[in-house]
Protein backbone atom coordinates (compact mmCIF):
# COMPACT_ATOMS: atom_id res chain seq x y z
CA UNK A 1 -45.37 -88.45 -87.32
CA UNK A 2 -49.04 -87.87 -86.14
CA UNK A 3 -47.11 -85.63 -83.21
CA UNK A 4 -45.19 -83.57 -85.16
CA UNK A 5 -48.29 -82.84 -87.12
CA UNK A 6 -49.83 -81.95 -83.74
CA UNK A 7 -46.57 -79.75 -82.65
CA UNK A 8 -47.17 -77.76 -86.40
CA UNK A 9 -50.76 -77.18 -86.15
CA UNK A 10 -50.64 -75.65 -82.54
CA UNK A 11 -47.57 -73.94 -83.40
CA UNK A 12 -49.44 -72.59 -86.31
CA UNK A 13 -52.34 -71.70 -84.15
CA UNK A 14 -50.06 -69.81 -81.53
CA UNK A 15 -47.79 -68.22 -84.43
CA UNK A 16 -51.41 -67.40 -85.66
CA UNK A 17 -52.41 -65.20 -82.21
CA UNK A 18 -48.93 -63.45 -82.43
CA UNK A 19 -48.94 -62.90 -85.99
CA UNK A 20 -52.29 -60.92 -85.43
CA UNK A 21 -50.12 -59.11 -82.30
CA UNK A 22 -47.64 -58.53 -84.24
CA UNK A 23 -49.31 -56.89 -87.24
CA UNK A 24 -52.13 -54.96 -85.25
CA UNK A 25 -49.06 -53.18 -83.43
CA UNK A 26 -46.95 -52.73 -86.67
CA UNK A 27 -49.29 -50.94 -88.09
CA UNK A 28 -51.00 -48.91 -85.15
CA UNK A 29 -47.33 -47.59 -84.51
CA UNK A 30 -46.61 -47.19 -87.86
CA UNK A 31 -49.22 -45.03 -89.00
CA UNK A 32 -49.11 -43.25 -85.65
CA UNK A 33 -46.22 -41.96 -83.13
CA UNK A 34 -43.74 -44.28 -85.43
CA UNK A 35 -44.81 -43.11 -88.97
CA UNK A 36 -41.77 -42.60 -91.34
CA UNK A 37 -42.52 -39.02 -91.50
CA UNK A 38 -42.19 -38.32 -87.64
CA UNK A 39 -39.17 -40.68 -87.42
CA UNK A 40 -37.03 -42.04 -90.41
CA UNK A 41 -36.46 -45.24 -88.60
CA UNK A 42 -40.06 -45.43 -87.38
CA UNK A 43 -41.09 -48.59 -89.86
CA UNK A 44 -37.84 -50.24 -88.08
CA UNK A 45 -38.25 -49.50 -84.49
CA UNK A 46 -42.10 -50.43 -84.78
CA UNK A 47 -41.56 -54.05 -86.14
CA UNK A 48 -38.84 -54.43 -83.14
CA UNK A 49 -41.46 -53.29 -80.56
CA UNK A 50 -44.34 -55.07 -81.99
CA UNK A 51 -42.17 -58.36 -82.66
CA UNK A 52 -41.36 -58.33 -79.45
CA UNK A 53 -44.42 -58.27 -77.82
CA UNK A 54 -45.79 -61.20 -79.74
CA UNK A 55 -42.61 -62.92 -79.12
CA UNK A 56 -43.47 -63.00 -75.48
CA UNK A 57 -47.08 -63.71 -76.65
CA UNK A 58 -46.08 -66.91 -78.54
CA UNK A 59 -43.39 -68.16 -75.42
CA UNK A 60 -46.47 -68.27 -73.40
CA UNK A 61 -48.49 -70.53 -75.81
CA UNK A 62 -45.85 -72.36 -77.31
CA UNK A 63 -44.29 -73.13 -73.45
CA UNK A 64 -47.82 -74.37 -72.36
CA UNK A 65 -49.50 -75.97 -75.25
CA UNK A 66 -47.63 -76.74 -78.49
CA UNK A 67 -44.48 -78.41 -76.64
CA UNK A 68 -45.76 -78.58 -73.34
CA UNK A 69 -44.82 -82.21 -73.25
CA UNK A 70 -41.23 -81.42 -74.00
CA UNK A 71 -40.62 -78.04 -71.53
CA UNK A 72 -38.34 -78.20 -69.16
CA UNK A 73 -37.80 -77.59 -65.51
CA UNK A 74 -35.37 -74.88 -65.63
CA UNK A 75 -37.87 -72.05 -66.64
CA UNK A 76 -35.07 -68.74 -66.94
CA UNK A 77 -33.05 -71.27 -69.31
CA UNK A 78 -35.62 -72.43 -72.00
CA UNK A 79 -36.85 -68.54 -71.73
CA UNK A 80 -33.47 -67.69 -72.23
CA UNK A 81 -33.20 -69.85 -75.06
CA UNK A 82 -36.36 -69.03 -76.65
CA UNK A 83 -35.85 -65.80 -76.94
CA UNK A 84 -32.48 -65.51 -78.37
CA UNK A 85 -34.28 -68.17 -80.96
CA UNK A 86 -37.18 -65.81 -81.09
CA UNK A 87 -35.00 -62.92 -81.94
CA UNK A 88 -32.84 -64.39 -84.57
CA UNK A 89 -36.41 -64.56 -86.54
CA UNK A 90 -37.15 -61.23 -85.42
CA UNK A 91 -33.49 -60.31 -87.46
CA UNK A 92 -35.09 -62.00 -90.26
CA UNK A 93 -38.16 -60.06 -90.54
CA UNK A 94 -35.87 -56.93 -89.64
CA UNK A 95 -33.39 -57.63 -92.17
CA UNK A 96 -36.31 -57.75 -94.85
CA UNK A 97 -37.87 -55.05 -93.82
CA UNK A 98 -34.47 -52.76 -94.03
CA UNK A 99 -33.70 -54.51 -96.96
CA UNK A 100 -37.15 -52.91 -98.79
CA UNK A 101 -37.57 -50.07 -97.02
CA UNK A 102 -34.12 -48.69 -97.16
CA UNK A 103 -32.01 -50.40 -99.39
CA UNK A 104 -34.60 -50.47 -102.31
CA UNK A 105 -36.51 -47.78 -101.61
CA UNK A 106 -39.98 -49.31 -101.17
CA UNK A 107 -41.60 -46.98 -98.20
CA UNK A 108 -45.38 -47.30 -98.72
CA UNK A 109 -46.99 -49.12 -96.07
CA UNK A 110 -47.93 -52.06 -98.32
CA UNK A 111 -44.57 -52.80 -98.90
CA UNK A 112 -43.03 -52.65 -95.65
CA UNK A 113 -46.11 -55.45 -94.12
CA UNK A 114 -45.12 -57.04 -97.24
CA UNK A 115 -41.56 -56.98 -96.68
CA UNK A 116 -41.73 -57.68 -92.62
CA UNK A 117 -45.08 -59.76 -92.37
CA UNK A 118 -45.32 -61.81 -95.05
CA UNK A 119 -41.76 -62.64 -96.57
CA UNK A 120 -39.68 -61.81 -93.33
CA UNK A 121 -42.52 -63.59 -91.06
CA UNK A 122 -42.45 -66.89 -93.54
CA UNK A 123 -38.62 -66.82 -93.72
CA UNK A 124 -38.48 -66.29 -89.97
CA UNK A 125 -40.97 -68.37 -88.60
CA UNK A 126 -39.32 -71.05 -90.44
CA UNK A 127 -36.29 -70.71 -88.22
CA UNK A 128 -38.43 -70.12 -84.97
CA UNK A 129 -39.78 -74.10 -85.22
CA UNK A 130 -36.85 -75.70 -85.72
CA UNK A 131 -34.82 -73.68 -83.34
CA UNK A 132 -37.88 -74.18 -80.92
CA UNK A 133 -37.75 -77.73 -81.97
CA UNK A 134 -34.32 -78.82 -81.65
CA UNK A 135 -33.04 -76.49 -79.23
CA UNK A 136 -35.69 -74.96 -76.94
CA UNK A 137 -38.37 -77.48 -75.86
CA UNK A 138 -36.48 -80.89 -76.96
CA UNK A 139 -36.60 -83.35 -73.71
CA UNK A 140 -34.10 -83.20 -71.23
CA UNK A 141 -31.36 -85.63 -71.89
CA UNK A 142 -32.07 -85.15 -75.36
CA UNK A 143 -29.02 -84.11 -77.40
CA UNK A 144 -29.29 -81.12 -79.17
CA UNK A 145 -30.21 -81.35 -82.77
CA UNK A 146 -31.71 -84.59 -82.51
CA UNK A 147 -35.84 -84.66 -82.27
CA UNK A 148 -37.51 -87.18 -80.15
CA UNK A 149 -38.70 -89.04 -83.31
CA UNK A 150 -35.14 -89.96 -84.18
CA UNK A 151 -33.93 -91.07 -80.22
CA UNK A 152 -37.15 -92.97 -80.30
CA UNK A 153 -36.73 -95.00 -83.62
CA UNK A 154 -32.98 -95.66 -82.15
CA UNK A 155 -32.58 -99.09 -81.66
CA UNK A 156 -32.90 -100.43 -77.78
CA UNK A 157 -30.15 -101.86 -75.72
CA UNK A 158 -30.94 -105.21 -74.38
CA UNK A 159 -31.31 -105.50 -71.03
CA UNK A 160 -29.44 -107.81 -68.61
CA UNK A 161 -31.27 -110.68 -66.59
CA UNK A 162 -32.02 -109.06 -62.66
CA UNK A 163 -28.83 -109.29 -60.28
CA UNK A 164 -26.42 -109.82 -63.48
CA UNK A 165 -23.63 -106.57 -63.77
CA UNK A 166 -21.39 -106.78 -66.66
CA UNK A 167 -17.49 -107.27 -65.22
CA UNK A 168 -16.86 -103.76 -67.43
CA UNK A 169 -19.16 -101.92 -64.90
CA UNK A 170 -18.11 -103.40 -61.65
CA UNK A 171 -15.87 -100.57 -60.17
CA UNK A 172 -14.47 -101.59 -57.04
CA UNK A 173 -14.43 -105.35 -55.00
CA UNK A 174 -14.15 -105.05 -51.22
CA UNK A 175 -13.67 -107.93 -49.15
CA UNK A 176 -16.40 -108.50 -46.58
CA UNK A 177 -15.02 -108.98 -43.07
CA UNK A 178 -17.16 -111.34 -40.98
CA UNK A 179 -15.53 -109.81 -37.65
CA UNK A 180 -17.22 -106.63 -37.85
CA UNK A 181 -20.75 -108.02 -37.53
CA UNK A 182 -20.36 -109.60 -34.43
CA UNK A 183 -21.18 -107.35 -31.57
CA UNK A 184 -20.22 -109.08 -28.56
């Protein structure tokens, strides 16, 4: 328990650094070159761009501090993984925002950082940790879907005496020929 509390408050401390990212940009582009009044889908494409960026932002701190203990070796495959986790909560917070902005009707800027950074970010960010969790950065060996917590409460296999193998394991008997060691 005391490391999952760990894992939460640095994730909550890196989410924290790309939450900031990810706002700052939102609302730099969408007051600027993305405002809804320059381009309709401006509020849209500026949450993609600035969710992005914090995305690769957060795979940085996440990768090296809040599961650096659980990364794996094969760097292109958790990065893979992480973002395709990453942007399922970016569809989250997208999803929200479209669903204000253009389905309801709400297009002040207060209601599209409501929509996208506080409801969509909760709602997403949610999904980010245990995708991360269970998926991403678990151990290697470690099935998917189950957390080290669980394999480590599993009960243990005893272990047989030193030069004992169980008759189910033996695979093959060979007969030793005491004609082949002689070199004369």
């Amino acid at each position: 328990m005391p490391r999952l509390i760990t894992q939460l408050t640095r994730f909550a401390l890196v989410g924290s650094i790309g939450l900031v990212i990810d706002v700052a940009l939102f609302n730099l582009l969408r007051v600027t070159v993305l405002s809804p009044e320059l381009v309709e889908e401006g509020p849209f494409i500026a949450k993609a761009i600035s969710t992005s960026v914090a995305i690769v932002a957060n795979w940085m701190g996440n990768r090296h501090w809040t599961f650096a203990r659980e990364r794996r070796g094969h760097l292109a495959r958790e990065g893979v993984e992480f973002f395709i986790v990453s942007a399922g909560g970016m569809l989250i917070g997208l999803a929200c925002l479209w669903v204000s902005h253009y389905a309801l009707g709400f297009t002040s800027l207060l209601a599209d950082n409501i929509s996208s950074n506080v409801i969509g970010l909760a709602l997403g960010t949610a999904f980010r940790f245990w995708g991360y969790r269970v998926w991403v950065f678990r151990e290697v060996g470690e099935p998917v879907g189950e957390p080290v917590e669980a394999r480590l409460r599993a009960p243990e296999r005893p272990v047989a005496p030193a030069g004992f193998a169980p008759a189910s394991r033996i695979q093959a008997i060979s007969t030793v020929d005491d004609d082949a060691r002689r070199h004369d």
